[in-house]
Protein backbone atom coordinates (compact mmCIF):
# COMPACT_ATOMS: atom_id res chain seq x y z
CA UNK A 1 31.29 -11.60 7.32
CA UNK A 2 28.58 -10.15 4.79
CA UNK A 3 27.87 -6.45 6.37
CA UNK A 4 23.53 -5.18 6.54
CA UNK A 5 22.86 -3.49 3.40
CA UNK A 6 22.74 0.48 4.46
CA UNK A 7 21.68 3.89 2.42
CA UNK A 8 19.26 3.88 -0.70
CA UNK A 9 22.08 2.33 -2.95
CA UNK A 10 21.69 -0.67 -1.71
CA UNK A 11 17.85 -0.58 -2.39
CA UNK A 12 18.43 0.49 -5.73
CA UNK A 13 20.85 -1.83 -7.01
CA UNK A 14 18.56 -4.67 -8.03
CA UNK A 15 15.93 -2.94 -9.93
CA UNK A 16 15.74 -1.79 -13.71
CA UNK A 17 14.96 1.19 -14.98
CA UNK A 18 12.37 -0.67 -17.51
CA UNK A 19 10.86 -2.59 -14.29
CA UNK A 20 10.24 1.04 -12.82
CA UNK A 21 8.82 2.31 -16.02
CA UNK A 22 6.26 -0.31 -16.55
CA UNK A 23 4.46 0.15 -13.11
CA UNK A 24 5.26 4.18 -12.35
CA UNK A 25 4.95 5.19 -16.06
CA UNK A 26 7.61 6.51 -18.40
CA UNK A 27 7.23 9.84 -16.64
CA UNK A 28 10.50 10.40 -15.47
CA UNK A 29 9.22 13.07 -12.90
CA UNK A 30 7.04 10.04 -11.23
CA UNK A 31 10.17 7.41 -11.55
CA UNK A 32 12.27 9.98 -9.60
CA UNK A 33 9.78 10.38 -6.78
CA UNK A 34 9.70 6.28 -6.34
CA UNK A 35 13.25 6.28 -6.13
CA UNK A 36 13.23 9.58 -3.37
CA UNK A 37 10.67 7.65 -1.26
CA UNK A 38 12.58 4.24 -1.55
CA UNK A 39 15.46 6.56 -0.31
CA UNK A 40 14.07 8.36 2.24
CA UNK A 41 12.78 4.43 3.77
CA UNK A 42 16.03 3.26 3.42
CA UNK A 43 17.37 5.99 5.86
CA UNK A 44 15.68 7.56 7.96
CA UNK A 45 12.44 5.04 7.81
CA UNK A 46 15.58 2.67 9.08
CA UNK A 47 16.59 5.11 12.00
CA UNK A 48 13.26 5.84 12.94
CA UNK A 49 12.01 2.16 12.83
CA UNK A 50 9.84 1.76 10.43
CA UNK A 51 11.98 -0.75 8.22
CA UNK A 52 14.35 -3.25 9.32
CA UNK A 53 17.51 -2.97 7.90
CA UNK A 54 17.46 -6.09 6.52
CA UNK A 55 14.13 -4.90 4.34
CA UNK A 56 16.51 -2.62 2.58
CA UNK A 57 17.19 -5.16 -0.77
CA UNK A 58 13.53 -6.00 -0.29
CA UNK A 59 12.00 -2.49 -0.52
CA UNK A 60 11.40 -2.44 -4.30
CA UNK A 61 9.75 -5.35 -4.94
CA UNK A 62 8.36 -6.81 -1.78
CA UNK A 63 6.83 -3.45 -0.92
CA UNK A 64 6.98 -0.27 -2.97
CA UNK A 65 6.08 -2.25 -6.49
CA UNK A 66 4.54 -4.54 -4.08
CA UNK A 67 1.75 -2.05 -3.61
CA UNK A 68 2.10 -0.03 -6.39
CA UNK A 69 0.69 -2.76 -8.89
CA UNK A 70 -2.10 -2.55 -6.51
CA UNK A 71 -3.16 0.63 -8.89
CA UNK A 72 -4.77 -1.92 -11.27
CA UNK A 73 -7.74 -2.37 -9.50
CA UNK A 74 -8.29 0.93 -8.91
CA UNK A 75 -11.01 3.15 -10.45
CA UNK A 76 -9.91 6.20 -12.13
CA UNK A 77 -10.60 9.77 -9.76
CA UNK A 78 -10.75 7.49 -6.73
CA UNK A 79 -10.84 9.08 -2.81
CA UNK A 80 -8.65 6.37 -1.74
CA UNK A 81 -8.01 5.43 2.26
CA UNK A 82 -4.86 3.23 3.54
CA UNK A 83 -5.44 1.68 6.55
CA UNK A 84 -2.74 1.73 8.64
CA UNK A 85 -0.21 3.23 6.60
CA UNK A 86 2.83 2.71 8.41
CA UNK A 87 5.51 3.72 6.40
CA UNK A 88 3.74 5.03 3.84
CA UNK A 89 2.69 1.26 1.79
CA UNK A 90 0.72 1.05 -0.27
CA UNK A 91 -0.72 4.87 0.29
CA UNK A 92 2.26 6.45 -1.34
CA UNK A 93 3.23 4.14 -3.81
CA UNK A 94 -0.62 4.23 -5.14
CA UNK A 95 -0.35 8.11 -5.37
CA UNK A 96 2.90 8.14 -7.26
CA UNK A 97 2.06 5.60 -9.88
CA UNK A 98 -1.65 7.33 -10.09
CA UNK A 99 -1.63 11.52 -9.69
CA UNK A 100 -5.67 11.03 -10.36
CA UNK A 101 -6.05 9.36 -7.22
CA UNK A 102 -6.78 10.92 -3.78
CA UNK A 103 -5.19 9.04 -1.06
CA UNK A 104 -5.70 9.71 2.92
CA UNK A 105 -2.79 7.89 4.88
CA UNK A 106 -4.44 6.87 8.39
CA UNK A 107 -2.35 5.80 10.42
CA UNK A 108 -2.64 5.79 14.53
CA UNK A 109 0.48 6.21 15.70
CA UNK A 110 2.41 10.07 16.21
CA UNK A 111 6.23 8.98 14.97
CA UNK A 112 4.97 7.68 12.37
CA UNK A 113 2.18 10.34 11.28
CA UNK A 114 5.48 12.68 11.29
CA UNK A 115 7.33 10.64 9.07
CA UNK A 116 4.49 10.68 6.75
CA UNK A 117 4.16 14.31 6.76
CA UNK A 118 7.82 14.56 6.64
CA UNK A 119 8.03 12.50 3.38
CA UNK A 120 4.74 13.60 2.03
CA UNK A 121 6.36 17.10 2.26
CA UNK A 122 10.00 15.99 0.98
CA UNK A 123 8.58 14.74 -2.46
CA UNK A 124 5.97 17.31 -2.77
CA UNK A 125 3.54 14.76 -3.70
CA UNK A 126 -0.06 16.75 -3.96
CA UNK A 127 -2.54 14.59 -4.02
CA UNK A 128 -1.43 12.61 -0.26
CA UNK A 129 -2.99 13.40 3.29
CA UNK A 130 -2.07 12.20 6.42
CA UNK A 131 -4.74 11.98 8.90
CA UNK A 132 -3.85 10.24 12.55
CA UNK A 133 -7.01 8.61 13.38
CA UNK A 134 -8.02 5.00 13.95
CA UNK A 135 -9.61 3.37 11.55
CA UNK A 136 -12.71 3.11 13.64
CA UNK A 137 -12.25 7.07 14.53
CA UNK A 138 -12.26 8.33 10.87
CA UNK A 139 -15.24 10.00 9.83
CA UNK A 140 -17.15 10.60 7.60
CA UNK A 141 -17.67 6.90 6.99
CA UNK A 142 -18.87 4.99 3.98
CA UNK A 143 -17.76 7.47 1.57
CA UNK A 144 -14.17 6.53 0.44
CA UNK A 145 -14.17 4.62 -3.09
CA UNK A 146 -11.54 2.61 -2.39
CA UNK A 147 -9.90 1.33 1.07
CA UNK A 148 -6.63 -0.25 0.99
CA UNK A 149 -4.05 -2.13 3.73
CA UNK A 150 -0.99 -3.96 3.59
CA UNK A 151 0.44 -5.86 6.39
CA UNK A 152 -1.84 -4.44 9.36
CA UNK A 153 -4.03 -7.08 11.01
CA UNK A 154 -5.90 -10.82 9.93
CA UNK A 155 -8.51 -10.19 7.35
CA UNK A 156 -11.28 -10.87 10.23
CA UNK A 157 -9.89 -7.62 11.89
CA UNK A 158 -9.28 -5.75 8.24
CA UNK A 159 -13.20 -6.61 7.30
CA UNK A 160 -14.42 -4.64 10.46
CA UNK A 161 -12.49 -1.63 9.84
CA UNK A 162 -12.26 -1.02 5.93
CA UNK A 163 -15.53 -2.54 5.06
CA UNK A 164 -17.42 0.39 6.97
CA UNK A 165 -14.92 3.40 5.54
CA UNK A 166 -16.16 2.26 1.86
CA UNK A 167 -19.20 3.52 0.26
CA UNK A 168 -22.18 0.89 -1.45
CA UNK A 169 -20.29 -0.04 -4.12
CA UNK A 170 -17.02 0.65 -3.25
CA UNK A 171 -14.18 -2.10 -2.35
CA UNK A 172 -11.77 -2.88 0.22
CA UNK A 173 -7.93 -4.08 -1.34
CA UNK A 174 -6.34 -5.98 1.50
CA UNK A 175 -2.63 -7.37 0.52
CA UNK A 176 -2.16 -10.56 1.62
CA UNK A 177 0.12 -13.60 1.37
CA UNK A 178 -0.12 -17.24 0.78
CA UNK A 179 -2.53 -17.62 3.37
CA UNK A 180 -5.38 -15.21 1.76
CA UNK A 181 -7.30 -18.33 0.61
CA UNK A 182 -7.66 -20.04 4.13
CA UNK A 183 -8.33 -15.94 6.14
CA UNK A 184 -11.22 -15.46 3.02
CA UNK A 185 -13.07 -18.86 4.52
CA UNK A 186 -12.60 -18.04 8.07
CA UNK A 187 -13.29 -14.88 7.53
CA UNK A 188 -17.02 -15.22 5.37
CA UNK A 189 -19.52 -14.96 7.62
CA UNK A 190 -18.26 -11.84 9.10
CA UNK A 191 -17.73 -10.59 5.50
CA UNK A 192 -21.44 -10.36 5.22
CA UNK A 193 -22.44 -9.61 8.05
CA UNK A 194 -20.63 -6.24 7.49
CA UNK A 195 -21.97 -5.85 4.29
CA UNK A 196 -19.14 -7.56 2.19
CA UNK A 197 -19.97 -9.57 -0.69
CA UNK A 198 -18.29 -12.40 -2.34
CA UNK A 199 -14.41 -12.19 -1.66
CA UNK A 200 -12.03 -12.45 -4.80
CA UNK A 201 -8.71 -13.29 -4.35
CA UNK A 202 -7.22 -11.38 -7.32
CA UNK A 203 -2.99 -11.27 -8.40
CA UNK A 204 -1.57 -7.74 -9.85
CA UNK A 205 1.84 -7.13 -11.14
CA UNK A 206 1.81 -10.21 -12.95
CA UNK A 207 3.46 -9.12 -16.26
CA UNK A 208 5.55 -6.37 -14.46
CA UNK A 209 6.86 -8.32 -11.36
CA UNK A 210 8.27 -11.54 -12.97
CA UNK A 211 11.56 -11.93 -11.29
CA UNK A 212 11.20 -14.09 -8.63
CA UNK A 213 14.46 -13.39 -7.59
CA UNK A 214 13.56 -9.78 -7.31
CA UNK A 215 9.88 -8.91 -7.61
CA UNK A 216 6.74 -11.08 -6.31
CA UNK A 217 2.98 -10.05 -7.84
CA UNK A 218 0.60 -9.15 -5.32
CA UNK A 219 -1.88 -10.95 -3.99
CA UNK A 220 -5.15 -9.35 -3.06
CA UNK A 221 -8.46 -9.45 -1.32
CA UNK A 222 -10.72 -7.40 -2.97
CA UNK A 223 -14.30 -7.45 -1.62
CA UNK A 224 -16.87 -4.77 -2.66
CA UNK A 225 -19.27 -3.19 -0.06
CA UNK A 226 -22.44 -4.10 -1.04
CA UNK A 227 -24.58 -2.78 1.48
């Protein structure tokens, strides 16, 4: 009988040092801080329940390069918000692979506002803050630059509650799967009615996550707030 894959080892055993390298940087410092947060989801993100243990081969590349890659189609300085953090994805992948960046974790729910604070505080990462709020309760509104979310709700729910958080001009990065083409239509008139313009359904990671045994490129909505 195959046993679950347990402990950070097992999370780290299928991914290179030159895969880490091309989305984190060559910083070693910044590499090292991945590989504590992929460690500290692997353990106590697993006792706490915020991964399932049988995420643990998947956490590299189906979620923490998964989100970092995201960091493409973000503007340099930006006041970044993740929308339902969770865990942590994409918010603290984002701020690891890009120190100019500052990113507010909301996320509704207490255990997991403390593991975010707990992790936040384990890697010493600067430029993170958690802030337990809905995403309808966080305010100021229409001021962040960039509003991300990975894995939270349909795209009809997403437009409702990132569109608003994002200033004229600014963008919401929803991460979506194979079904982001069909969720874009359904999900058009609502898009402008909240002052979305045209959606783009936009890959990243393409040159870094080309393993398809290992690492998937991410596919994301990206509509800008227009009004």
């Amino acid at each position: 009988m195959t046993e679950e894959p347990t402990g950070s080892e097992s999370a780290e055993a299928n991914v290179s040092r030159e895969t880490l390298a091309s989305v984190f940087g060559a910083d070693d410092d910044r590499i090292a801080l991945a590989e504590a947060y992929v460690g500290l989801l692997s353990t106590i993100g697993i006792e706490r329940g915020l991964i399932g243990p049988r995420e643990v081969p998947r956490l590299w590349g189906r979620h923490v390069l998964g989100s970092a890659v995201v960091e493409e189609l973000i503007p340099e300085k930006a006041d970044v918000i993740d929308v339902g953090s969770g865990g942590g994805l994409p918010g603290i992948p984002l701020a690891i692979a890009r120190p100019d960046l500052w990113v507010t974790l909301v996320e509704p729910m207490q255990r997991r506002v403390d593991f975010l604070t707990e992790v936040i505080e384990a890697l010493g990462v600067s430029n993170v803050e958690v802030l337990r709020a809905r995403a309808n309760e966080v305010d100021p509104k229409g001021q962040a630059d960039v509003v991300v979310s990975r894995a939270v709700a349909p795209l009809a729910k997403l437009v409702g509650w990132c569109l608003p958080l994002a200033r004229v001009g600014g963008s919401m990065l929803a991460i979506k799967g194979q079904g982001a083409s069909l969720e874009v239509t359904e999900s058009a008139g609502l898009i402008k009615r909240t002052g979305g313009g045209k959606a783009a359904i936009l890959t990243c990671g393409e040159s870094k996550l080309s393993d398809p045994d290992f690492t998937v490129p991410a596919t994301v909505v990206k509509i800008e707030r227009v009004r």
